[in-house]
C-alpha atoms as a PDB file:
ATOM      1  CA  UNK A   1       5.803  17.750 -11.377  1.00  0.00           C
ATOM      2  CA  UNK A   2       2.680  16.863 -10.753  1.00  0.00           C
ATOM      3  CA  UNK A   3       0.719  14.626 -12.588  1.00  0.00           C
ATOM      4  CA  UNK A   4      -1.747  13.906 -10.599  1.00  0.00           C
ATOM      5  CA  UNK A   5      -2.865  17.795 -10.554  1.00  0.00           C
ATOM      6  CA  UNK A   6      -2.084  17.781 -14.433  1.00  0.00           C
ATOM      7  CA  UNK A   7      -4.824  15.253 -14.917  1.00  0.00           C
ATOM      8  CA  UNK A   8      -7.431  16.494 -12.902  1.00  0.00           C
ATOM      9  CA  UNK A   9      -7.020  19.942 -14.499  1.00  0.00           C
ATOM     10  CA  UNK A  10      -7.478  18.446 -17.674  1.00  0.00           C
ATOM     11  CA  UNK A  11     -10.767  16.457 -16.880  1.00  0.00           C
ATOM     12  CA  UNK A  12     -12.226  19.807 -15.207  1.00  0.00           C
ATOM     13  CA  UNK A  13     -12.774  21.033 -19.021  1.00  0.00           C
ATOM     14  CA  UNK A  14     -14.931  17.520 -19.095  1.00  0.00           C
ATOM     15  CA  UNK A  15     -14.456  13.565 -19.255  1.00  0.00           C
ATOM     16  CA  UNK A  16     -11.336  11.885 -21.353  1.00  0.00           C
ATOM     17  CA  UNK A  17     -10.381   8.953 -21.943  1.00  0.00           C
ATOM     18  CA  UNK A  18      -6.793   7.881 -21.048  1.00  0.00           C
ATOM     19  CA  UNK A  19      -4.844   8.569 -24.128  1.00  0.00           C
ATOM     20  CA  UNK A  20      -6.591  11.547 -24.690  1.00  0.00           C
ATOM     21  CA  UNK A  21      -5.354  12.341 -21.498  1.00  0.00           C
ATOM     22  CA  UNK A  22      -1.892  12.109 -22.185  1.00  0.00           C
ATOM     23  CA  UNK A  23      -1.972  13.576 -25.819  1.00  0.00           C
ATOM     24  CA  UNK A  24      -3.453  16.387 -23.928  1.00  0.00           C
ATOM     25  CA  UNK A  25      -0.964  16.723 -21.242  1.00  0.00           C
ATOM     26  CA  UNK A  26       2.109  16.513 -23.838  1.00  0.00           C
ATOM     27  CA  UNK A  27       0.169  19.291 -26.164  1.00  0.00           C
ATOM     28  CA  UNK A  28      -0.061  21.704 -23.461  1.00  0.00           C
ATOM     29  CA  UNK A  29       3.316  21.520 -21.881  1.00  0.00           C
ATOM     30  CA  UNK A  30       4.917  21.004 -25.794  1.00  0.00           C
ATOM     31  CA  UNK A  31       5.801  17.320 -25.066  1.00  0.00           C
ATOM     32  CA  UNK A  32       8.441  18.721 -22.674  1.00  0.00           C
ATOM     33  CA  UNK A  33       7.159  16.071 -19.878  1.00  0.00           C
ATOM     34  CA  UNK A  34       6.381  13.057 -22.007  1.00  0.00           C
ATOM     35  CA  UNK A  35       3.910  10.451 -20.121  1.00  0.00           C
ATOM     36  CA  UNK A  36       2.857   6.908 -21.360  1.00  0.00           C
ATOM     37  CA  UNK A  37      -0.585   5.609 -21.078  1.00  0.00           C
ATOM     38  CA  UNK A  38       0.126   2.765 -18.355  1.00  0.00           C
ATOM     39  CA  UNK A  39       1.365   5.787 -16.730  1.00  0.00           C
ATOM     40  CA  UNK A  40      -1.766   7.918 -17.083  1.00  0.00           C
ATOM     41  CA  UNK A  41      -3.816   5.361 -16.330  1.00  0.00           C
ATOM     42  CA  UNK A  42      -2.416   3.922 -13.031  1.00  0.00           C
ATOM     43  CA  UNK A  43      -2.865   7.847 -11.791  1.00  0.00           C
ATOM     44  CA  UNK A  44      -6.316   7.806 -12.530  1.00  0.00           C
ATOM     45  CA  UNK A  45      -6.903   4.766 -10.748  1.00  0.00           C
ATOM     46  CA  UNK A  46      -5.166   6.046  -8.050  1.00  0.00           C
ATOM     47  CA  UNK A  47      -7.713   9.436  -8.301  1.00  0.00           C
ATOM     48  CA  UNK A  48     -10.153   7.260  -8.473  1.00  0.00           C
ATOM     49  CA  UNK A  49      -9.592   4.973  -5.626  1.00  0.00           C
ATOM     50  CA  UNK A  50      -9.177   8.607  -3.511  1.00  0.00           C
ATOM     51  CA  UNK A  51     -12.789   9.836  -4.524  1.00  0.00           C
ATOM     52  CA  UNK A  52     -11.127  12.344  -6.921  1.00  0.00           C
ATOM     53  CA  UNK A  53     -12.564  11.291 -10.423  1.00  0.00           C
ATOM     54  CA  UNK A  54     -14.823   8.790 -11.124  1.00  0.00           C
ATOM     55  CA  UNK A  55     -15.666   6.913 -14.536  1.00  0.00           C
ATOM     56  CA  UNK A  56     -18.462   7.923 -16.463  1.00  0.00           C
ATOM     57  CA  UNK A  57     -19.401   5.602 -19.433  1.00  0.00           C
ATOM     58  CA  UNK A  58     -17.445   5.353 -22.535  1.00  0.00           C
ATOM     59  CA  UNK A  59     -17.691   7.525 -25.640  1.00  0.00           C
ATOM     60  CA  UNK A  60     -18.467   6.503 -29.022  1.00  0.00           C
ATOM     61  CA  UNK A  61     -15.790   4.703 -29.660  1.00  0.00           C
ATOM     62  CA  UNK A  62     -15.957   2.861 -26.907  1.00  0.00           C
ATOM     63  CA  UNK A  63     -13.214   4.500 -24.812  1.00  0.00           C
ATOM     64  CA  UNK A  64     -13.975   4.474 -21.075  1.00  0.00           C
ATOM     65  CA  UNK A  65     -14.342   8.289 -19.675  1.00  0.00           C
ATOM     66  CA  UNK A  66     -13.368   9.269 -16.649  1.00  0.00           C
ATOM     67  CA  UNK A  67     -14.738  12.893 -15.078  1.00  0.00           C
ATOM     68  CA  UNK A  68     -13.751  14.784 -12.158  1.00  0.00           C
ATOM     69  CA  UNK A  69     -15.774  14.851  -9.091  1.00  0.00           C
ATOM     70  CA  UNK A  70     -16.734  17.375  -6.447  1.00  0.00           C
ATOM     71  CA  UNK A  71     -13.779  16.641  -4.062  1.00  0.00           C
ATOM     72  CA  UNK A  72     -11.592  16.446  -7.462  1.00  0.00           C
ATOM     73  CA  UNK A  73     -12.243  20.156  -8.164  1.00  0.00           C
ATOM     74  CA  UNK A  74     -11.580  21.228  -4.361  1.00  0.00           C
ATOM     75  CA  UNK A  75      -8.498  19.364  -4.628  1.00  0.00           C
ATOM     76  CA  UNK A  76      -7.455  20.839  -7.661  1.00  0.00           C
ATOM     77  CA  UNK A  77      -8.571  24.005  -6.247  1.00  0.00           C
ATOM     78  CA  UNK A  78      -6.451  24.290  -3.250  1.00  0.00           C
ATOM     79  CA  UNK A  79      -3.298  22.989  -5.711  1.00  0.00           C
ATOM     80  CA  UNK A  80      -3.747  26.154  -8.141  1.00  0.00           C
ATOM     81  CA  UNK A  81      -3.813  28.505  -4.379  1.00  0.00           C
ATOM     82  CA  UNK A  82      -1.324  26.964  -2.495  1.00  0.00           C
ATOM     83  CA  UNK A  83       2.809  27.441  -3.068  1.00  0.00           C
ATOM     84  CA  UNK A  84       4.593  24.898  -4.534  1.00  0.00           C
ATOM     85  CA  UNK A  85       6.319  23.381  -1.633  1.00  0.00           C
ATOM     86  CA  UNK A  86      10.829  24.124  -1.906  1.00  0.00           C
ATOM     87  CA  UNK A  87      11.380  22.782   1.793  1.00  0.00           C
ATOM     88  CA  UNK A  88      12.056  20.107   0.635  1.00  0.00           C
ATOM     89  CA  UNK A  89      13.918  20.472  -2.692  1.00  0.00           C
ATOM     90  CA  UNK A  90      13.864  17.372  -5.385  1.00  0.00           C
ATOM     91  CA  UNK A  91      16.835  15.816  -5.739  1.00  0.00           C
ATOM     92  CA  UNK A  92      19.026  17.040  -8.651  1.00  0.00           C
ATOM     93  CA  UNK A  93      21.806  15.078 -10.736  1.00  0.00           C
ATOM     94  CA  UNK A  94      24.157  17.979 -11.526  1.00  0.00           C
ATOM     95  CA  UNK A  95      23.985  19.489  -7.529  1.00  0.00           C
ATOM     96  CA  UNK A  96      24.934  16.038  -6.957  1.00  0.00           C
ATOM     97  CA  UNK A  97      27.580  14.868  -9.335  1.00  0.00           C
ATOM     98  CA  UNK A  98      29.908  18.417  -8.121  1.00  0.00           C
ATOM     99  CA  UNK A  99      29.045  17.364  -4.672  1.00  0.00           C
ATOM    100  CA  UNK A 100      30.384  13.759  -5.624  1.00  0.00           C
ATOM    101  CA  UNK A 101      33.129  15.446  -8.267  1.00  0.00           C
ATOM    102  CA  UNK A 102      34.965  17.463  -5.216  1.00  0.00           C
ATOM    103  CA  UNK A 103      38.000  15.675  -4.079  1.00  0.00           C
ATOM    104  CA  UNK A 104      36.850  12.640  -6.343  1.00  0.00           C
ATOM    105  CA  UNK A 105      40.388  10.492  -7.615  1.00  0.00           C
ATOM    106  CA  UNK A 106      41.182  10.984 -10.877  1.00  0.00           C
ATOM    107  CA  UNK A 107      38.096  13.761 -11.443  1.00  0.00           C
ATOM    108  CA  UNK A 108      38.903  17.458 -12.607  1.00  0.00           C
ATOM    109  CA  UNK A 109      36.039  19.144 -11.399  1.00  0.00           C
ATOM    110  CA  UNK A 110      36.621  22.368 -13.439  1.00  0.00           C
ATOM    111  CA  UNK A 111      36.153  20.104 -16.794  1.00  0.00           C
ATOM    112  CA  UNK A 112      32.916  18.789 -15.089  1.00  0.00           C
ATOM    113  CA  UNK A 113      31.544  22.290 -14.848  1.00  0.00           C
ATOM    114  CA  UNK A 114      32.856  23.114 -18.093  1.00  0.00           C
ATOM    115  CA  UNK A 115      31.314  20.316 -19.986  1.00  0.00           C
ATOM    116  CA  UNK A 116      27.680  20.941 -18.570  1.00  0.00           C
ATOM    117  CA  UNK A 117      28.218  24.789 -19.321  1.00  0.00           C
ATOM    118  CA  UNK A 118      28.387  23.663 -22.773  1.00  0.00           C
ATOM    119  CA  UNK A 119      25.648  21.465 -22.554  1.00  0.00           C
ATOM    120  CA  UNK A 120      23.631  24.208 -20.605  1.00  0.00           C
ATOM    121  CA  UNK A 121      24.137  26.954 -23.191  1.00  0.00           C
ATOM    122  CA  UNK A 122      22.944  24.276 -25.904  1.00  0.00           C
ATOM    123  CA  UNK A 123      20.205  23.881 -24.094  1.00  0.00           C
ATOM    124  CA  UNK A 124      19.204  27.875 -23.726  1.00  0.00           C
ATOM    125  CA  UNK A 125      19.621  28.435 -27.336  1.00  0.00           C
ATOM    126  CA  UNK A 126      17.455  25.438 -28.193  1.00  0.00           C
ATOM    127  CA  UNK A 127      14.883  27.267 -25.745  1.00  0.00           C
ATOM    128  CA  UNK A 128      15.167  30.676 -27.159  1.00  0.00           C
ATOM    129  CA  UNK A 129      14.628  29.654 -30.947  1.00  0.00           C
ATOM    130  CA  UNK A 130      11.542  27.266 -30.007  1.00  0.00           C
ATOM    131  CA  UNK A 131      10.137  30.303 -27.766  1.00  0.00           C
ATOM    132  CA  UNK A 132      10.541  32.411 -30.864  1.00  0.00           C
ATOM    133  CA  UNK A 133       8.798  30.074 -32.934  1.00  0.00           C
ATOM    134  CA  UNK A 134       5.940  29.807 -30.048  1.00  0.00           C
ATOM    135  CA  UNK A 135       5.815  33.748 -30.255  1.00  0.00           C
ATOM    136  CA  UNK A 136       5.662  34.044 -34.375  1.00  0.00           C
ATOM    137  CA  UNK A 137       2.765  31.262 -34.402  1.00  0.00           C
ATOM    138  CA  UNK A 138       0.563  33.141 -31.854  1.00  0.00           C
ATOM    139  CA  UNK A 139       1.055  36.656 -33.607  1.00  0.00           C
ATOM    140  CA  UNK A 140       0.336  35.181 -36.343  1.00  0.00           C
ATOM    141  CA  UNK A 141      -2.921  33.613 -35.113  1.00  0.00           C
ATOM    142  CA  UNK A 142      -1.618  29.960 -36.653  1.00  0.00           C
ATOM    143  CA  UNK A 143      -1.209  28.755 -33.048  1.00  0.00           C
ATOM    144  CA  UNK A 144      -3.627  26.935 -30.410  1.00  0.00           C
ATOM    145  CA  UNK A 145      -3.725  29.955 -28.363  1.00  0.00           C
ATOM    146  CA  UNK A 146      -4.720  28.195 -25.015  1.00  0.00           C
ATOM    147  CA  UNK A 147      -2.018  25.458 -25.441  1.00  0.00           C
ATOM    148  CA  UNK A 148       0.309  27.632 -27.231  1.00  0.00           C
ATOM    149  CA  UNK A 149       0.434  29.829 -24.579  1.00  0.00           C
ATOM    150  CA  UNK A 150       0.879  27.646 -22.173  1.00  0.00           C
ATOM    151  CA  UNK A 151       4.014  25.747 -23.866  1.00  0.00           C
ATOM    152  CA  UNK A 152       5.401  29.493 -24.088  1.00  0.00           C
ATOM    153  CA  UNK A 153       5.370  29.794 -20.722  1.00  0.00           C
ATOM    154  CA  UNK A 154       6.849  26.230 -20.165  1.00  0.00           C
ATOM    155  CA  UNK A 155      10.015  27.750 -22.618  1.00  0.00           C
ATOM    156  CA  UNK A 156      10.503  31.002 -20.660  1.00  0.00           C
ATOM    157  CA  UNK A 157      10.399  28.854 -17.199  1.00  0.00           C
ATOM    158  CA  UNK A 158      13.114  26.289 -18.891  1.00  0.00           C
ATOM    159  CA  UNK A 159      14.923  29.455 -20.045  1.00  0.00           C
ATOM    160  CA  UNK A 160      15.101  31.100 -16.809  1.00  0.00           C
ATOM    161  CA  UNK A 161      16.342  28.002 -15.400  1.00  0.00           C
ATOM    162  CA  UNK A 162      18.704  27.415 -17.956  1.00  0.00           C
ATOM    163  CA  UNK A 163      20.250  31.054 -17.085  1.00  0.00           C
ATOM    164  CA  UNK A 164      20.307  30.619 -13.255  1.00  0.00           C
ATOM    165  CA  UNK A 165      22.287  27.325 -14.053  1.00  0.00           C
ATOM    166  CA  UNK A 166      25.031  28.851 -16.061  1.00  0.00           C
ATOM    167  CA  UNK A 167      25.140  31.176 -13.253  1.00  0.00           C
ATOM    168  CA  UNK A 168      25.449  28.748 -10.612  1.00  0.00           C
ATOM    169  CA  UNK A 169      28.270  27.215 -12.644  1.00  0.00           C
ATOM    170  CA  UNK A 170      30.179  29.672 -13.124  1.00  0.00           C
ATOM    171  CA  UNK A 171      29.764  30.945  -9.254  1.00  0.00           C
ATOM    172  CA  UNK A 172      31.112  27.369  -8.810  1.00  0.00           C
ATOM    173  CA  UNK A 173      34.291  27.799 -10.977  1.00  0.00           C
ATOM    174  CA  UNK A 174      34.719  30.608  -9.292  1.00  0.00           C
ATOM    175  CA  UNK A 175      34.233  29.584  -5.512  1.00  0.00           C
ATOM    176  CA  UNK A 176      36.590  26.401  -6.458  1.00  0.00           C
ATOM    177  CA  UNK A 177      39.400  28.553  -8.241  1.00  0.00           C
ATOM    178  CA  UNK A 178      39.305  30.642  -4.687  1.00  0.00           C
ATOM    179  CA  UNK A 179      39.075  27.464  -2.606  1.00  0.00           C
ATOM    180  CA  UNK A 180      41.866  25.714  -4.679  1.00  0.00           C
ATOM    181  CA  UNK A 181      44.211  28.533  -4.370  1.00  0.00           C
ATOM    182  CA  UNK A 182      43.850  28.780  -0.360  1.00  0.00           C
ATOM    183  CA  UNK A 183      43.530  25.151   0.792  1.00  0.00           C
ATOM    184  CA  UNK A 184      45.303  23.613  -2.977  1.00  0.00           C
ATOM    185  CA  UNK A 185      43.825  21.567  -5.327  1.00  0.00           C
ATOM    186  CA  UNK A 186      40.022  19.884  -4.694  1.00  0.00           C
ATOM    187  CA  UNK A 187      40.165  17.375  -7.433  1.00  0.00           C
ATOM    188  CA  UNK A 188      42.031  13.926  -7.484  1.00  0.00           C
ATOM    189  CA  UNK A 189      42.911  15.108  -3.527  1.00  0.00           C
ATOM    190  CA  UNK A 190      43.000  11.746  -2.136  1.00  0.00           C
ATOM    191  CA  UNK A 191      41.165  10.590   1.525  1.00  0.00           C
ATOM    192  CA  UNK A 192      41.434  13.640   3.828  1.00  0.00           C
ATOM    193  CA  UNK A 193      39.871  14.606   7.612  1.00  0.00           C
ATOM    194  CA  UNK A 194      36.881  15.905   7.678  1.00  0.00           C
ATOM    195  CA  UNK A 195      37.769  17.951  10.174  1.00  0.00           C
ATOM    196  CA  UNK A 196      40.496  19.445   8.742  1.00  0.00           C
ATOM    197  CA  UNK A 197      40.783  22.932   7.306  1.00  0.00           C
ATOM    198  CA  UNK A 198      40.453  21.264   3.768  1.00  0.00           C
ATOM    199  CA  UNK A 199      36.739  20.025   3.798  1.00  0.00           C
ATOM    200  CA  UNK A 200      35.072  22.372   1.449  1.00  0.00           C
ATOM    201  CA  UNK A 201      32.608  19.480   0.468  1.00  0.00           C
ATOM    202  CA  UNK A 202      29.951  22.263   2.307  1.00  0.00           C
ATOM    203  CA  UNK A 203      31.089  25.026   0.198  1.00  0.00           C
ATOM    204  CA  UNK A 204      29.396  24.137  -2.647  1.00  0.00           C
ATOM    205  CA  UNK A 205      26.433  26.976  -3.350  1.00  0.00           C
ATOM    206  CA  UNK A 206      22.861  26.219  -3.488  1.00  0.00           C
ATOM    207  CA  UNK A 207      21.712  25.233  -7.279  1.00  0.00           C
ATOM    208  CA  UNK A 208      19.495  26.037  -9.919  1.00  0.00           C
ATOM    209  CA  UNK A 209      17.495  23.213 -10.709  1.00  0.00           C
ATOM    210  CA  UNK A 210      18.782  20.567 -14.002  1.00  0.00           C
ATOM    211  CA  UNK A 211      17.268  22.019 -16.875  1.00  0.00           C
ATOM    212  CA  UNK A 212      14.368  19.293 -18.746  1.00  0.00           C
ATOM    213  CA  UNK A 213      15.844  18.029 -22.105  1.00  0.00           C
ATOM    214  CA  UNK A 214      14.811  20.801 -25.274  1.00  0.00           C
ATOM    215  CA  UNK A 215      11.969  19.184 -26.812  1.00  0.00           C
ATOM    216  CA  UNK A 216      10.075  20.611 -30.167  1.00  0.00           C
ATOM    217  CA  UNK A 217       6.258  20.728 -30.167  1.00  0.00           C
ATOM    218  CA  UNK A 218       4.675  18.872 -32.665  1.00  0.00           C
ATOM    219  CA  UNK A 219       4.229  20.809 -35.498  1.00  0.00           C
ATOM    220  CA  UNK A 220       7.302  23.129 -35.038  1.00  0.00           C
END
């Protein structure tokens, strides 16, 4: 995620203030990211220090402004064209606890997997009734409808990812059940060659990314 981008995106609809900022960052991606203000700030320093905003006076109150500059809006401009980058994929804590989990003493992979399917499905229904809630508000014209529709987009992404993870873990069960009945069990196996007919370490698929934590908007 980038918060960098986020923030610069933000101060093209004008200058904010720091907490501002981040009240406006939560709003539009329904608190599912939370940020704190040291946070916020030490980005804009570091936008600032790169020529990307610059401050500009303080508003009634006092609070100083920062606003985005020239090369800040070509930045931000190649960002919104350009692919986000999956050569290099970020590291994720369930891809690498079955990694860790295969072969492991004393671990049972298969109640590994079955314990986060449980905690994935949560997860999608927790998406599916806030996106319904996110739908009923903008029909009903009660919503925000620029930051409402953006946190409904933020649901159906976390929802599609929730899905291809419950995939993935079953495909998993699966490919382990298949693995386990060929080559015997993977869990509790004990040291063994790598080399050896038994290393099935590699076999584990590619994942769907770790779904974020369900969050409710504010207001919901």
């Amino acid at each position: 995620m980038s918060i960098r981008h986020g923030l610069l995106a933000l101060l093209e609809r004008g200058p904010r203030y720091g907490s501002q900022l981040r009240t406006e960052f939560e709003s539009r991606t329904g608190s599912t990211w939370l940020l704190n203000v040291g946070q916020v700030y030490t980005t804009l320093s570091r936008l600032e220090r790169d020529g990307l905003v610059e401050q500009g006076g303080e508003d009634e109150a006092g609070h100083a402004l920062y606003a985005i500059t020239g090369a800040g809006r070509e930045e931000l401009k190649v960002w919104f064209e350009k692919p986000v980058d999956r050569t290099s994929p970020a590291r994720d804590e369930l891809a690498i606890k079955l990694a860790m989990a295969v072969g492991a003493p004393g671990v049972d992979i298969r109640n590994v997997i079955q314990s986060q399917r449980r905690h994935t499905v949560k997860a999608m229904q927790d998406y599916t009734r806030l996106k319904a809630q996110a739908i009923t508000a903008l029909e009903s014209g009660a919503a925000r409808e620029r930051d409402d529709v953006a946190w409904l987009l933020v649901l159906e992404q976390l929802i599609f990812q929730t899905e291809a993870e419950a995939r993935w873990l079953d495909h998993c069960e699966a490919r382990l059940i298949r693995l386990s009945a060929a080559a015997g069990p993977l869990g509790d196996a004990g040291p063994r060659d790598p080399a050896g007919p038994r290393d099935t370490a590699r076999a584990v698929p590619p994942h769907a990314p770790e779904p974020s934590r369900a969050a409710s908007r504010p207001g919901t």
